[in-house]
PDB file of N, CA and C in Angstrom:
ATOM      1  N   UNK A   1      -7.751  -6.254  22.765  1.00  0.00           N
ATOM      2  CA  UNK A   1      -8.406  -5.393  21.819  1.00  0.00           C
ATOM      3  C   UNK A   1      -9.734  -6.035  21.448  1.00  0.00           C
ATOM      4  N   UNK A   2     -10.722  -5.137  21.885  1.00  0.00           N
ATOM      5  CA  UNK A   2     -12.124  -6.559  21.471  1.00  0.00           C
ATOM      6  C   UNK A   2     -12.426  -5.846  19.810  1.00  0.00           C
ATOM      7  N   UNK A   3     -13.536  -6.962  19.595  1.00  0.00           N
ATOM      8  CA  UNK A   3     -13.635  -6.829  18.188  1.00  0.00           C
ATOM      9  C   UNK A   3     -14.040  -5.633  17.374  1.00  0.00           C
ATOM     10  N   UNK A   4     -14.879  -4.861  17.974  1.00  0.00           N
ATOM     11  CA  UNK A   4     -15.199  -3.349  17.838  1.00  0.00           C
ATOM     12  C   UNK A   4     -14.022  -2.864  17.379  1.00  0.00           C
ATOM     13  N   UNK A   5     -13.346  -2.754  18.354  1.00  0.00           N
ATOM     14  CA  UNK A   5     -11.946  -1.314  18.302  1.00  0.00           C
ATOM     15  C   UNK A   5     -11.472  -1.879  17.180  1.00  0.00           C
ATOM     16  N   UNK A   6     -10.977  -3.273  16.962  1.00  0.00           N
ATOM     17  CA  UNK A   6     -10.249  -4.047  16.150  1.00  0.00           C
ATOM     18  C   UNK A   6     -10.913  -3.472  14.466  1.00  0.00           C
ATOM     19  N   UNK A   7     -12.126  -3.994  14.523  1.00  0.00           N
ATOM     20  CA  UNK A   7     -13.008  -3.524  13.037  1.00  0.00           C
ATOM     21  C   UNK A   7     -13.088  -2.249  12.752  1.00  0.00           C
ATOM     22  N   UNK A   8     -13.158  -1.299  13.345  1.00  0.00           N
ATOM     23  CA  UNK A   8     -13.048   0.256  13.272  1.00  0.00           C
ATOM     24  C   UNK A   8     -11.819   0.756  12.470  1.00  0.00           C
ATOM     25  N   UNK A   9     -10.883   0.165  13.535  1.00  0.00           N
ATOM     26  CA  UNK A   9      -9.081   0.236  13.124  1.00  0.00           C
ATOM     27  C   UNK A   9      -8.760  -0.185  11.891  1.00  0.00           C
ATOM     28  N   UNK A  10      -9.297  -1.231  11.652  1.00  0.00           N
ATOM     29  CA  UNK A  10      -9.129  -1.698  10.293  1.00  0.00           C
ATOM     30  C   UNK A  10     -10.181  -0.753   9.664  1.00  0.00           C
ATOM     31  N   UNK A  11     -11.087  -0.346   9.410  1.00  0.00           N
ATOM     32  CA  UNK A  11     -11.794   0.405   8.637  1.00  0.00           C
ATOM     33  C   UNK A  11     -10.854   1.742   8.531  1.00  0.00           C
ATOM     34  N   UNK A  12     -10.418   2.359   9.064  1.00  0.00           N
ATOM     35  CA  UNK A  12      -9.682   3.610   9.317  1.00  0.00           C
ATOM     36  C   UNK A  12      -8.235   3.256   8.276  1.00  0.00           C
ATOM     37  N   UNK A  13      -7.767   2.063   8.489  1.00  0.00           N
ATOM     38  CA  UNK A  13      -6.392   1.801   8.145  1.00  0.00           C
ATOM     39  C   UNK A  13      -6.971   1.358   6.737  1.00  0.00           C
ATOM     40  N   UNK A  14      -7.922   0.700   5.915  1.00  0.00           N
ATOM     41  CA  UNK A  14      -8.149   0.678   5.046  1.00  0.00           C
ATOM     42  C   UNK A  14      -8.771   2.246   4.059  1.00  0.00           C
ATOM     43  N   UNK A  15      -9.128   2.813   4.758  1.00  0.00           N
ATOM     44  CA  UNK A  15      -9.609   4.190   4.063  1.00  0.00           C
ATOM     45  C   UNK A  15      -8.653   5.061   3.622  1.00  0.00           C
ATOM     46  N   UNK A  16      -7.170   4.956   4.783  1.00  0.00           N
ATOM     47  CA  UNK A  16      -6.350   5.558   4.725  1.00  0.00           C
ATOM     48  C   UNK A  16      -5.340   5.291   3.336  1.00  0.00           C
ATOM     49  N   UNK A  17      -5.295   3.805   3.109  1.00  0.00           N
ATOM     50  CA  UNK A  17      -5.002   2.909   2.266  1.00  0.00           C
ATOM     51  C   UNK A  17      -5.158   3.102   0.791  1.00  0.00           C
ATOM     52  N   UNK A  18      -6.680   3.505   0.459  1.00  0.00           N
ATOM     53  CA  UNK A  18      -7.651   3.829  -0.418  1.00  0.00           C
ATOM     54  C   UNK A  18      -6.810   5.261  -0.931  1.00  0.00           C
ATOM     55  N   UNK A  19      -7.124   5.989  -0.037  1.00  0.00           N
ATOM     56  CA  UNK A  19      -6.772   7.455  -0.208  1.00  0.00           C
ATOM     57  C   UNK A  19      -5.181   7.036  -0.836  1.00  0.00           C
ATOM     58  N   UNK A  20      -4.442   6.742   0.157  1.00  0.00           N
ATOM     59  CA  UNK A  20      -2.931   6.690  -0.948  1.00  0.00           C
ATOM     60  C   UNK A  20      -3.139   6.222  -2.392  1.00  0.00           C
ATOM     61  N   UNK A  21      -3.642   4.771  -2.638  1.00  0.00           N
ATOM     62  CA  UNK A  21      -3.521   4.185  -3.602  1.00  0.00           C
ATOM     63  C   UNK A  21      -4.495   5.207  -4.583  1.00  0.00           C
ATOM     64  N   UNK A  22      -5.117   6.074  -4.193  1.00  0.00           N
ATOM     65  CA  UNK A  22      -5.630   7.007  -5.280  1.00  0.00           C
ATOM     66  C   UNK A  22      -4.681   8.043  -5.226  1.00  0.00           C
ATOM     67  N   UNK A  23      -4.242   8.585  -4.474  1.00  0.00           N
ATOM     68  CA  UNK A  23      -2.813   9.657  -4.734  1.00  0.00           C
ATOM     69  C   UNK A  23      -1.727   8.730  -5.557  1.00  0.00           C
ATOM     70  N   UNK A  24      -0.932   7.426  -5.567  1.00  0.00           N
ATOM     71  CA  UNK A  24      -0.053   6.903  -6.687  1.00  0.00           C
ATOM     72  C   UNK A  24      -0.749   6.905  -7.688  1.00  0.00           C
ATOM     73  N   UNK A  25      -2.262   6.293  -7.831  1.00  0.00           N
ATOM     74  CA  UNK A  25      -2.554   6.496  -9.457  1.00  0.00           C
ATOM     75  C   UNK A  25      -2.792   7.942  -9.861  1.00  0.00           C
ATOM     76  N   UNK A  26      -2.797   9.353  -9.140  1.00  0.00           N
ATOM     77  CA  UNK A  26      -3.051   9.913  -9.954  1.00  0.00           C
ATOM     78  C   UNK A  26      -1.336  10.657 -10.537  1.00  0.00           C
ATOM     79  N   UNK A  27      -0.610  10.417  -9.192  1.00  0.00           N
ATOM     80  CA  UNK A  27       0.883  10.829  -9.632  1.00  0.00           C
ATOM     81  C   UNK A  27       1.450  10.043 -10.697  1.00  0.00           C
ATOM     82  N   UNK A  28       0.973   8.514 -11.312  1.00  0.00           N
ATOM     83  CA  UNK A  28       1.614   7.706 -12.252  1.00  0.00           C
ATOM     84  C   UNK A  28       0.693   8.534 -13.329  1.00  0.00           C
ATOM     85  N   UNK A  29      -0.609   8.598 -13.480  1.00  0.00           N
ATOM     86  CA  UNK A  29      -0.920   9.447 -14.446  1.00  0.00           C
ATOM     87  C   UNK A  29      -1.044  10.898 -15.186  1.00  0.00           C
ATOM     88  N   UNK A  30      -0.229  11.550 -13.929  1.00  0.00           N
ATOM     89  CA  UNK A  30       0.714  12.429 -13.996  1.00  0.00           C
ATOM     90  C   UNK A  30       2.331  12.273 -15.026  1.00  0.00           C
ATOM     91  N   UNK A  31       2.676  11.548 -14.440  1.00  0.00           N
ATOM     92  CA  UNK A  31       4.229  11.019 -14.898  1.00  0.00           C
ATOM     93  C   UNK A  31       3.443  10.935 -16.321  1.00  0.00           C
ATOM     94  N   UNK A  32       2.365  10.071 -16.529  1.00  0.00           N
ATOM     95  CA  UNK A  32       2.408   9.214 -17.991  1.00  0.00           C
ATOM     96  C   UNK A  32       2.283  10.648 -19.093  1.00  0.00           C
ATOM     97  N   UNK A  33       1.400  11.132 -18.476  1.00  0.00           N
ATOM     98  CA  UNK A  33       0.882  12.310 -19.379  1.00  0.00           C
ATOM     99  C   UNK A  33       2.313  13.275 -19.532  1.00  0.00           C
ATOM    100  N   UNK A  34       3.237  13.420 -18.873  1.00  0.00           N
ATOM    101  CA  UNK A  34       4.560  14.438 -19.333  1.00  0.00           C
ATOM    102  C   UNK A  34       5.605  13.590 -20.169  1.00  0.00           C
ATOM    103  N   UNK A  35       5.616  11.928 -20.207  1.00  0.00           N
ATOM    104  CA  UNK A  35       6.525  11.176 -20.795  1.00  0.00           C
ATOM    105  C   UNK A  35       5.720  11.134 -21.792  1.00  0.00           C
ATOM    106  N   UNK A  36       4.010  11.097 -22.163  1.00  0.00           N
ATOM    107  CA  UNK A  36       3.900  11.192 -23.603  1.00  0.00           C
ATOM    108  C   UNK A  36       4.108  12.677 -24.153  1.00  0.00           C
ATOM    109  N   UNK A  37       4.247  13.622 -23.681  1.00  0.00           N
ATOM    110  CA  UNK A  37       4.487  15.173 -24.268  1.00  0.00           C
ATOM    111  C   UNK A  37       6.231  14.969 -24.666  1.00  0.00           C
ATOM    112  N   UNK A  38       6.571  13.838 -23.864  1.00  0.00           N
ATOM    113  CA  UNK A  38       7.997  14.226 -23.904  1.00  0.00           C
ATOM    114  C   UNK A  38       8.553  15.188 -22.898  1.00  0.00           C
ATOM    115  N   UNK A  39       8.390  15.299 -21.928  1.00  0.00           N
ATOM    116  CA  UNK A  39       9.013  16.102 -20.807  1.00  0.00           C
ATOM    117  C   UNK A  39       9.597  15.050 -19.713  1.00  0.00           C
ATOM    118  N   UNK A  40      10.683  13.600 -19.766  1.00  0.00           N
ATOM    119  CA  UNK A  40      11.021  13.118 -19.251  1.00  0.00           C
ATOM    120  C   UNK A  40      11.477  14.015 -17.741  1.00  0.00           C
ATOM    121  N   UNK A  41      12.229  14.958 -17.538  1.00  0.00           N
ATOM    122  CA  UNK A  41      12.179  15.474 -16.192  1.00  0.00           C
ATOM    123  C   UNK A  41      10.733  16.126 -15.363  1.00  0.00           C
ATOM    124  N   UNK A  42      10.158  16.400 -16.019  1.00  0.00           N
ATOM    125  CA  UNK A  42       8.462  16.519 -15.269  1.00  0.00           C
ATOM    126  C   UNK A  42       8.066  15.150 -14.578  1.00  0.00           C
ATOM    127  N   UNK A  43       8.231  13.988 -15.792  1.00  0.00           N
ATOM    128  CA  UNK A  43       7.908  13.031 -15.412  1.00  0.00           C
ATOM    129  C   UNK A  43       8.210  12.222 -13.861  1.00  0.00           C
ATOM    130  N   UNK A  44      10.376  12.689 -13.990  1.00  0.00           N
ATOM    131  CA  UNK A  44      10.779  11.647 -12.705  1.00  0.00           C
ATOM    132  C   UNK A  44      10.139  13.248 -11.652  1.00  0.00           C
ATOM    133  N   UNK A  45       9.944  13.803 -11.779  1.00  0.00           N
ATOM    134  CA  UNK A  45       9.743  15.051 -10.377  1.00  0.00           C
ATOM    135  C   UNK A  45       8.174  14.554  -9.869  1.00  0.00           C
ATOM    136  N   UNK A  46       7.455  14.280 -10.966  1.00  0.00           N
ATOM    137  CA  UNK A  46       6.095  13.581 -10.547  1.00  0.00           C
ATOM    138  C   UNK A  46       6.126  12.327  -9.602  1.00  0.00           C
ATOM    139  N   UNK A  47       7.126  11.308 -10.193  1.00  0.00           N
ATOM    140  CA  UNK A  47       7.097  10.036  -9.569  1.00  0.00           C
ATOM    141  C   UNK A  47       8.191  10.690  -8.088  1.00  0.00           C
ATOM    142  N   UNK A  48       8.677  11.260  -7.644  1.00  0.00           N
ATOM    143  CA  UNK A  48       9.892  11.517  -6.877  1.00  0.00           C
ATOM    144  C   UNK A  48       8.780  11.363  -5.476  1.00  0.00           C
ATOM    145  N   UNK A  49       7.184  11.949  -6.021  1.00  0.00           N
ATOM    146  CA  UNK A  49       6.527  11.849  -4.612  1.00  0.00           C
ATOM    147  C   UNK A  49       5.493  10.594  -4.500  1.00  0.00           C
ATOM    148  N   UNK A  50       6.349   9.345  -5.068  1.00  0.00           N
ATOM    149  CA  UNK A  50       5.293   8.319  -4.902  1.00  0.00           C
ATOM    150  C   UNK A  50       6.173   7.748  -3.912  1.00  0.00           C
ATOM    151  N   UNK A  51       7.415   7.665  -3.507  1.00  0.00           N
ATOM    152  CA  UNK A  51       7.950   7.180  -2.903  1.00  0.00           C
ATOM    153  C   UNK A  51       7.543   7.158  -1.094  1.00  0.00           C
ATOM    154  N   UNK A  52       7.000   8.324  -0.677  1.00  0.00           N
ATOM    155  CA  UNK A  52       6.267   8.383   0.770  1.00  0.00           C
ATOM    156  C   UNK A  52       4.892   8.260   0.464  1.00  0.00           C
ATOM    157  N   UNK A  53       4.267   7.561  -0.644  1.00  0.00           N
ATOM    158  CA  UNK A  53       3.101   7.099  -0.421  1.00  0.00           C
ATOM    159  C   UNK A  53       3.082   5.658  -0.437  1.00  0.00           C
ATOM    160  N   UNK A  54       4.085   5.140  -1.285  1.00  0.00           N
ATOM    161  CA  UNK A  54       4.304   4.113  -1.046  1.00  0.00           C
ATOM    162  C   UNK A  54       5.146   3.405   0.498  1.00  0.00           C
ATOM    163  N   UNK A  55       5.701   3.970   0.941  1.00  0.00           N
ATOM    164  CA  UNK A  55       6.010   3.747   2.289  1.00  0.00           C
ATOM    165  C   UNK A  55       4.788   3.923   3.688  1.00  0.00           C
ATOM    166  N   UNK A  56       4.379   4.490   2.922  1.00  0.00           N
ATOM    167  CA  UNK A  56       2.607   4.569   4.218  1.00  0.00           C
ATOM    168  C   UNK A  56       2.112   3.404   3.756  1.00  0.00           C
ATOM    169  N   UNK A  57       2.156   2.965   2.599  1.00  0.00           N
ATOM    170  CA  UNK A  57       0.938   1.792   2.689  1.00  0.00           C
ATOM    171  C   UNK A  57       1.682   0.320   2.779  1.00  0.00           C
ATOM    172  N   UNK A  58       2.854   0.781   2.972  1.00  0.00           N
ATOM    173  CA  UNK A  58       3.641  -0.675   3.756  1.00  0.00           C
ATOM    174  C   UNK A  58       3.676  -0.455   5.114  1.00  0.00           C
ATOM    175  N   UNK A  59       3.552   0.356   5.397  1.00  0.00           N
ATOM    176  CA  UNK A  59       3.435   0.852   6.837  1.00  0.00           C
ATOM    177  C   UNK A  59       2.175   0.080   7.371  1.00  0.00           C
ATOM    178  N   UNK A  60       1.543   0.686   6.778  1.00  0.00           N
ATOM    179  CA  UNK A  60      -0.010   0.407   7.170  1.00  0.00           C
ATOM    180  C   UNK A  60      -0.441  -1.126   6.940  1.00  0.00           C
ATOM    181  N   UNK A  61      -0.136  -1.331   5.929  1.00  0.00           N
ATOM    182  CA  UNK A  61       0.022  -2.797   5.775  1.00  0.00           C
ATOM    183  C   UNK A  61       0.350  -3.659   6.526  1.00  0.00           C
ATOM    184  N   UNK A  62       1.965  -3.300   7.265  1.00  0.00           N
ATOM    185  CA  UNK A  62       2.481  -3.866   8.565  1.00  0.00           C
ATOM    186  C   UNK A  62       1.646  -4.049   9.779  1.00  0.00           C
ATOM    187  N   UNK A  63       0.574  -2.801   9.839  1.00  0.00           N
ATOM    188  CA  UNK A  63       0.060  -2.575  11.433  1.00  0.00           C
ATOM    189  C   UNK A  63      -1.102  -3.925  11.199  1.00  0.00           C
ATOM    190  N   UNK A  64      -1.881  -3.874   9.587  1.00  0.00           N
ATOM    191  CA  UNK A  64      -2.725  -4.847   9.701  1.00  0.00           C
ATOM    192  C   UNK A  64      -2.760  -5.727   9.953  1.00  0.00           C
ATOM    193  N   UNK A  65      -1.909  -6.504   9.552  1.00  0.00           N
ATOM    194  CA  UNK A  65      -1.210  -8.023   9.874  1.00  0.00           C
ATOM    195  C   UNK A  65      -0.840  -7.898  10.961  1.00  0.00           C
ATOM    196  N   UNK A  66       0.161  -7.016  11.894  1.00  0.00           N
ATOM    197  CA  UNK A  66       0.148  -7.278  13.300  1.00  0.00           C
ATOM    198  C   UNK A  66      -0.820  -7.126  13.701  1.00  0.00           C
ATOM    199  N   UNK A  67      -1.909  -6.402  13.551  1.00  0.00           N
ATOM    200  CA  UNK A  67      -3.103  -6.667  14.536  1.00  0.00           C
ATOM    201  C   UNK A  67      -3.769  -8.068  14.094  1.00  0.00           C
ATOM    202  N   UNK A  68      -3.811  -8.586  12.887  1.00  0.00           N
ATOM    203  CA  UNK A  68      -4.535  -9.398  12.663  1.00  0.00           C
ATOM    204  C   UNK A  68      -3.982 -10.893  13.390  1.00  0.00           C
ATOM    205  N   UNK A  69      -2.817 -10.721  13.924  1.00  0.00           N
ATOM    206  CA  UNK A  69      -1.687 -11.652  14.674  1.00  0.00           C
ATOM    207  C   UNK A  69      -2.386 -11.560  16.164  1.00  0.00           C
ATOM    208  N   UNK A  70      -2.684 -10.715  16.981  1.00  0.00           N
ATOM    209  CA  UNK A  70      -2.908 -10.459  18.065  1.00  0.00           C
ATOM    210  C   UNK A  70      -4.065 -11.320  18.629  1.00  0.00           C
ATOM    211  N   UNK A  71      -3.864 -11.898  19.893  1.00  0.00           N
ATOM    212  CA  UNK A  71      -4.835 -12.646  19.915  1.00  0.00           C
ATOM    213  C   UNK A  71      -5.877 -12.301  21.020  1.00  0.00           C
ATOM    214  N   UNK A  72      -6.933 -12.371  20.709  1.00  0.00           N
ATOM    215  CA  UNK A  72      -7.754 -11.618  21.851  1.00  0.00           C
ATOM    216  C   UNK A  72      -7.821 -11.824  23.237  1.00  0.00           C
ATOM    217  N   UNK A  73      -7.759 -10.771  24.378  1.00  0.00           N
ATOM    218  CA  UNK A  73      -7.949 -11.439  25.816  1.00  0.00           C
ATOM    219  C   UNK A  73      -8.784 -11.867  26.162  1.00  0.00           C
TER     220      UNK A  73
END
């Protein structure tokens, strides 16, 4: 993998990254805003979809470090 493809990939896998971690904060500030009204079930239905965003960015996380393992030909 030369260094190009390598830096790109990582640019892509970090953007992708970005984008989630702004979809959990806006679903936690979702949740926050129905637990201060007091609507505890709004709240867990809000958080119910952080769970596959949080699994993409361990995902993604994983691919970085394996690529960052790889050693060049």
């Amino acid at each position: 993998m030369t260094n190009e493809i390598k830096n790109a990939a990582f640019t892509q896998i970090i953007k992708a990254m970005q984008r989630d971690a702004e979809d959990i904060m806006n679903t936690v500030d979702l949740a926050a805003g129905d637990i201060g009204e007091g609507r505890r079930n709004g709240a867990i239905g809000a958080l119910a979809a952080l769970d596959m965003n949080l699994e993409r960015m361990a995902s993604l996380l994983a691919a970085v470090r394996a690529m960052h393992r790889i050693e060049p030909f």
